[in-house]
N, C-alpha and C. Protein backbone atom coordinates (compact mmCIF):
# COMPACT_ATOMS: atom_id res chain seq x y z
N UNK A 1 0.85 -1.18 0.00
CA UNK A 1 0.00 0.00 0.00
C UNK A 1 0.89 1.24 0.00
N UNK A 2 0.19 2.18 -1.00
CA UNK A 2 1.47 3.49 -1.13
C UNK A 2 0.69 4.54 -0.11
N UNK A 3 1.69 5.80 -0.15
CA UNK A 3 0.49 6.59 0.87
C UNK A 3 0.30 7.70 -0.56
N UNK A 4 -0.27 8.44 -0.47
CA UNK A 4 -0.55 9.80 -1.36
C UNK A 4 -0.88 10.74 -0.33
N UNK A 5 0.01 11.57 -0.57
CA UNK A 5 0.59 13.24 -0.17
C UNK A 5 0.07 14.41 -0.98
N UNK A 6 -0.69 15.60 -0.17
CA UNK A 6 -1.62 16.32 -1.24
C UNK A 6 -1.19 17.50 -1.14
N UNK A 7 -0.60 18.33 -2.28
CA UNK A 7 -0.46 19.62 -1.68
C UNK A 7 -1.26 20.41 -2.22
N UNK A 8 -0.97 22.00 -1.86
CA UNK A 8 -0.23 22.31 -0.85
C UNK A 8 -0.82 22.28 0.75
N UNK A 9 -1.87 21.26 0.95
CA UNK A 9 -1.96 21.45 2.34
C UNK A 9 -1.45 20.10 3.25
N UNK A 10 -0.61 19.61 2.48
CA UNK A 10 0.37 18.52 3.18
C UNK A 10 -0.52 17.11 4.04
N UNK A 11 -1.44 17.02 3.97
CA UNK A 11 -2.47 15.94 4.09
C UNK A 11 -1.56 14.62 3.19
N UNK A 12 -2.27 13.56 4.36
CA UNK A 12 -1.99 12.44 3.67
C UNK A 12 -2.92 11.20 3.76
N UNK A 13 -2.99 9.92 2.64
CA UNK A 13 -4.06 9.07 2.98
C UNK A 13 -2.93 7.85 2.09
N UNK A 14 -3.43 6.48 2.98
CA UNK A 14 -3.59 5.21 2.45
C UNK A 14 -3.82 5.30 1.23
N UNK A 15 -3.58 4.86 0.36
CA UNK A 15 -4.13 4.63 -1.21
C UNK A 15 -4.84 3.20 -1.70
N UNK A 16 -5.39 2.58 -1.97
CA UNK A 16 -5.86 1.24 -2.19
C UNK A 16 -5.69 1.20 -3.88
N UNK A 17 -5.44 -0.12 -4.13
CA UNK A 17 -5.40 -0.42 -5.64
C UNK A 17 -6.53 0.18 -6.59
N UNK A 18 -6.78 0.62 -7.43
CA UNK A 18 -8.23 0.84 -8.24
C UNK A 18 -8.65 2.19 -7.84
N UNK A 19 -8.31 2.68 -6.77
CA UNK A 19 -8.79 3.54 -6.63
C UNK A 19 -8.98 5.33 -7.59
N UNK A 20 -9.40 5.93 -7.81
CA UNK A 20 -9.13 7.15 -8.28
C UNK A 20 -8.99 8.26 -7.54
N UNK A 21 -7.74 9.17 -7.81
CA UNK A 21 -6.95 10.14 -6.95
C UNK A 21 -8.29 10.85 -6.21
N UNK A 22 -9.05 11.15 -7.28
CA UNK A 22 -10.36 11.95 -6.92
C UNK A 22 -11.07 11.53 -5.49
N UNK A 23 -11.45 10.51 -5.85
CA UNK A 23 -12.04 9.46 -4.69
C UNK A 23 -11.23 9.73 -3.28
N UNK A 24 -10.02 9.17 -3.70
CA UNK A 24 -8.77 9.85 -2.23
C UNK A 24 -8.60 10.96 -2.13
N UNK A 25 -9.30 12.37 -2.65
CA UNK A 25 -8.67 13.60 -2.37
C UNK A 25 -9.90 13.71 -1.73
N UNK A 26 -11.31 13.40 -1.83
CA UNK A 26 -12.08 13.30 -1.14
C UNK A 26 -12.34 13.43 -0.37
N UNK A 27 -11.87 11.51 0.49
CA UNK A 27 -11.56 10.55 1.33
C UNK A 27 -11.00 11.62 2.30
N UNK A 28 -9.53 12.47 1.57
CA UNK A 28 -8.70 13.00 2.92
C UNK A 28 -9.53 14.07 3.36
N UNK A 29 -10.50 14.70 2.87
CA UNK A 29 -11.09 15.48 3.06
C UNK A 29 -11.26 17.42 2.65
N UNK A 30 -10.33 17.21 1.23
CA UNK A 30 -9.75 17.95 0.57
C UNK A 30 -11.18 18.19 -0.42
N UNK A 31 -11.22 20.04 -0.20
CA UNK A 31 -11.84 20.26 -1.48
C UNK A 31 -11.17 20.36 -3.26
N UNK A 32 -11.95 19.84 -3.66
CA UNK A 32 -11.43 19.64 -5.66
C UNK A 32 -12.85 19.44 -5.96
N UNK A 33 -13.04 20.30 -7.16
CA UNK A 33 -13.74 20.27 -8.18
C UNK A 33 -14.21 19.38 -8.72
N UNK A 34 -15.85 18.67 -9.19
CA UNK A 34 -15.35 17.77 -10.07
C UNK A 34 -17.04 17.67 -10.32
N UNK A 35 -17.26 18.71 -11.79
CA UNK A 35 -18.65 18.75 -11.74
C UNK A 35 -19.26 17.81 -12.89
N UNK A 36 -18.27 16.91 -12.98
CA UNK A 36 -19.09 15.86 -14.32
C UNK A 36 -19.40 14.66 -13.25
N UNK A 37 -19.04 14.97 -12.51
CA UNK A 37 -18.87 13.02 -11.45
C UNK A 37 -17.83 12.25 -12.06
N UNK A 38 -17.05 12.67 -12.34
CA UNK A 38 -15.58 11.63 -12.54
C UNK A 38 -15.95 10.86 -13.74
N UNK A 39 -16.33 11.96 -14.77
CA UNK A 39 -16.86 11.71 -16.43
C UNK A 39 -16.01 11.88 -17.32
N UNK A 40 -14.80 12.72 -17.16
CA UNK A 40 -13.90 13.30 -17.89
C UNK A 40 -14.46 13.94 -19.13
N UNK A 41 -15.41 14.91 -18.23
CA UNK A 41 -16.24 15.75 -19.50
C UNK A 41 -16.28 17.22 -18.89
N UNK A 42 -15.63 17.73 -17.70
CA UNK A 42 -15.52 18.97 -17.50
C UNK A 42 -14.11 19.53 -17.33
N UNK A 43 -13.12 18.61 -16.86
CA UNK A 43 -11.88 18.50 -16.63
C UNK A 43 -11.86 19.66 -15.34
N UNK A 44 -12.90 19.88 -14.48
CA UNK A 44 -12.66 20.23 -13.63
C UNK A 44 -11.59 19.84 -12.08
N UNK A 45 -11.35 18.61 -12.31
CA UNK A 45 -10.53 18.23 -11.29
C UNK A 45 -8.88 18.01 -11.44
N UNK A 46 -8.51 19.00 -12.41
CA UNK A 46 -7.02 18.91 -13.29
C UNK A 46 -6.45 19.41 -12.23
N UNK A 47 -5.19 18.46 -11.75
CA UNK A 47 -4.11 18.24 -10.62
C UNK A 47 -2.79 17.83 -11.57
N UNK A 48 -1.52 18.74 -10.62
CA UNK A 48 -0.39 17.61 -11.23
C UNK A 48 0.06 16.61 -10.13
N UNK A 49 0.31 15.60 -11.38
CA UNK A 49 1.10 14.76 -10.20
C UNK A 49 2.31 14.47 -10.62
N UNK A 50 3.02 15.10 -9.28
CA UNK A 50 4.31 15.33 -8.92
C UNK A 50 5.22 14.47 -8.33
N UNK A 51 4.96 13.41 -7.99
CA UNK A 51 5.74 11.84 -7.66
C UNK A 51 4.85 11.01 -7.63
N UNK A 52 5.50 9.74 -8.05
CA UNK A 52 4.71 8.57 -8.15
C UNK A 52 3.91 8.64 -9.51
N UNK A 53 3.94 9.07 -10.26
CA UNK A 53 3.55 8.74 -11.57
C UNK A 53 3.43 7.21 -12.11
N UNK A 54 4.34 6.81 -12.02
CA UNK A 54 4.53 5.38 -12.19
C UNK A 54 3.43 3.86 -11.59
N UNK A 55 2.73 5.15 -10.42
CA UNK A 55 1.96 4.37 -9.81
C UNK A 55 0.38 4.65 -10.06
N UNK A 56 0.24 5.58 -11.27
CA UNK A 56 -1.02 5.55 -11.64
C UNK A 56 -0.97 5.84 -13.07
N UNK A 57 -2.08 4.97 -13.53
CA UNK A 57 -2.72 4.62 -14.63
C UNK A 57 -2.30 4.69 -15.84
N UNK A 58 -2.14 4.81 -17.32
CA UNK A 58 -1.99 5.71 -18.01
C UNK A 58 -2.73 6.42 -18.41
N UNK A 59 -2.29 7.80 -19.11
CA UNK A 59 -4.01 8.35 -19.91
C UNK A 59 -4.75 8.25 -21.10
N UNK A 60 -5.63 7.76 -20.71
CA UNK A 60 -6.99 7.44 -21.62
C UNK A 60 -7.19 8.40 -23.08
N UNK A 61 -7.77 7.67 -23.74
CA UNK A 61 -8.02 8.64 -25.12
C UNK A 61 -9.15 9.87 -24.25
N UNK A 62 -9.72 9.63 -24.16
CA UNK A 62 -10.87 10.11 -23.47
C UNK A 62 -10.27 11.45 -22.47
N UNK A 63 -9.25 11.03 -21.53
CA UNK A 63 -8.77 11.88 -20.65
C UNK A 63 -7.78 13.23 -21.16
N UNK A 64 -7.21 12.16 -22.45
CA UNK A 64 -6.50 13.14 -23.40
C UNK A 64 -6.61 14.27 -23.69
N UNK A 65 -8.40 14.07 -24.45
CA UNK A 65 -8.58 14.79 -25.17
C UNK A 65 -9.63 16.23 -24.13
N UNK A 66 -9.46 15.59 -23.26
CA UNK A 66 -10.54 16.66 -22.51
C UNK A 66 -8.85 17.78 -21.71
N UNK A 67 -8.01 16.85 -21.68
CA UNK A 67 -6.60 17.75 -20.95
C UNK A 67 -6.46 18.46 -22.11
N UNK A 68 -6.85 18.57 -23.66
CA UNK A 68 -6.14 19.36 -24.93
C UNK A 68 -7.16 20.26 -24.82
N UNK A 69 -8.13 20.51 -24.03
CA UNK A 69 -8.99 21.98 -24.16
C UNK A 69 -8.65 22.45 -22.84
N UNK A 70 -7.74 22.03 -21.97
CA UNK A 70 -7.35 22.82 -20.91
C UNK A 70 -5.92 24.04 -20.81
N UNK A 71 -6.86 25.08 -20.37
CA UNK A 71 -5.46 26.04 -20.13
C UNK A 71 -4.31 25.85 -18.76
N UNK A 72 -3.06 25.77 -19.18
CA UNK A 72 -2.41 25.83 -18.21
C UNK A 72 -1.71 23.94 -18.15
N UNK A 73 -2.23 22.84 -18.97
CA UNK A 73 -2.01 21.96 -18.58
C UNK A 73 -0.43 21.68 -19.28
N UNK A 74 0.40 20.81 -18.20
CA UNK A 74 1.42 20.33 -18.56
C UNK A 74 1.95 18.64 -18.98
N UNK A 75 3.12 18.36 -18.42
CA UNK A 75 3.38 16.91 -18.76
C UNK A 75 3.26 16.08 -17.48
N UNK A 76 3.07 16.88 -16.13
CA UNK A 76 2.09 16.31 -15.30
C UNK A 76 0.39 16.52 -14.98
N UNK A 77 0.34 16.73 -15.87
CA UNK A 77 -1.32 16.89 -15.72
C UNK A 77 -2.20 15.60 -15.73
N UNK A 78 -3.06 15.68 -14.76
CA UNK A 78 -3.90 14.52 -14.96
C UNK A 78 -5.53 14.95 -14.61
N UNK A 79 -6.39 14.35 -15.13
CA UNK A 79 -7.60 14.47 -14.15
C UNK A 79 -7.74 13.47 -12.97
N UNK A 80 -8.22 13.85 -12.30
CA UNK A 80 -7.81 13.20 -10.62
C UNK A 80 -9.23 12.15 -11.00
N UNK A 81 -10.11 12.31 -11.28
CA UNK A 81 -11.22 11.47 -11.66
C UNK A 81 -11.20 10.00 -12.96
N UNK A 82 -9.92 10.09 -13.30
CA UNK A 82 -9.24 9.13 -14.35
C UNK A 82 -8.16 8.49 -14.03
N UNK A 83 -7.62 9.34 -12.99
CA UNK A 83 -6.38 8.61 -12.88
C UNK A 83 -6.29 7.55 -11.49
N UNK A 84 -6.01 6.46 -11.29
CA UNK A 84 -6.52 5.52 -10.62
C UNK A 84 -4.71 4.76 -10.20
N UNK A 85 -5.01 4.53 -9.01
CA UNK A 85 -3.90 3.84 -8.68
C UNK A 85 -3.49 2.72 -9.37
N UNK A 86 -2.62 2.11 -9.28
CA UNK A 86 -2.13 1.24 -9.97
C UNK A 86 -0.85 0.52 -9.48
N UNK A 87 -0.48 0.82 -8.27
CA UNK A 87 0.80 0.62 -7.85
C UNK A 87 1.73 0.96 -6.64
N UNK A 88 3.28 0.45 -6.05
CA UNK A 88 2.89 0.76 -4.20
C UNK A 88 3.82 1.80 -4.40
N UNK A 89 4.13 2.67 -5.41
CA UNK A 89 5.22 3.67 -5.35
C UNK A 89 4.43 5.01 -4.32
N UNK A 90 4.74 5.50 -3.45
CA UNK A 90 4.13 6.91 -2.97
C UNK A 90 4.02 8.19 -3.82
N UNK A 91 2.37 8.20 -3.98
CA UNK A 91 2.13 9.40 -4.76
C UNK A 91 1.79 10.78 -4.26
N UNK A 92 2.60 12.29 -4.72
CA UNK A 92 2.20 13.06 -4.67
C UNK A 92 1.54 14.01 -5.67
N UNK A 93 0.54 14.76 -5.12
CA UNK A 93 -0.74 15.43 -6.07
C UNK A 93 -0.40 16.90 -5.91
N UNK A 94 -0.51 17.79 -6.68
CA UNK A 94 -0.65 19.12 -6.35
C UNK A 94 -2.31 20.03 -6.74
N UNK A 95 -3.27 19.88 -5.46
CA UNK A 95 -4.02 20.34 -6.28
C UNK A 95 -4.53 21.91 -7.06
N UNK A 96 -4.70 22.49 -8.10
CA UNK A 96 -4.67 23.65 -8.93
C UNK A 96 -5.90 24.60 -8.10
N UNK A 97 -6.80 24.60 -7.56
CA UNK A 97 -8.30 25.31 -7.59
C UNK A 97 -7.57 26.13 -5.68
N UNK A 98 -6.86 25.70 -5.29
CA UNK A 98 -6.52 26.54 -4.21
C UNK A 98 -6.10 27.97 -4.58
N UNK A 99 -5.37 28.37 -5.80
CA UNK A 99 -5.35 29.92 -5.76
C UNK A 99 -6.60 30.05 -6.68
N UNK A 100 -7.45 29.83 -6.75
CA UNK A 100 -8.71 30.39 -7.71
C UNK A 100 -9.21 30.67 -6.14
N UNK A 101 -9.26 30.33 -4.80
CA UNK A 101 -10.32 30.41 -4.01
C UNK A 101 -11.25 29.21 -3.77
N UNK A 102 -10.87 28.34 -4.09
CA UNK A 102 -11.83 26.92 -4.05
C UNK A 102 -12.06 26.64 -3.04
């Protein structure tokens, strides 16, 4: 079992196999965005992840193409609602909606 580390408010949670980041940012009790229900049709819940990559998922055609209408996204970008554990490496998340005021 890996742990996942959330910033910037330094929270941490257990991770379970299958799971999606979303689901655990949740879980820790972290507000994030996410107004499709983990549809990958608003890309509201766009996070980077900043270690442990290796330990989640790859991205989906689907997830792709909804990150290519996003501003600001990089080569860690993921939607937290797609991206799903996969592995015991320790993952860290950075989530984006804290300087909007979220």
């Amino acid at each position: 079992m890996s742990i996942l580390t959330i910033q910037p408010s330094g929270k941490t949670i257990e991770t379970r196999e299958g799971a999606s980041l979303l689901e655990l940012i949740m879980e820790a009790g972290e507000a994030i965005m996410h107004k499709c229900g983990g549809n990958a049709q608003c890309g509201s819940c766009h996070i980077f992840v900043q270690a442990g990559r290796k330990s989640v998922s790859r991205i989906g055609a689907e997830e792709n193409a909804r990150l290519d209408t996003i501003v600001g996204v990089g080569s860690k970008s993921r939607l937290a609602c797609q991206a799903k554990v996969t592995g015991e490496e320790d993952i860290t998340v950075e989530l984006l909606g804290f300087a909007s005021g979220l």
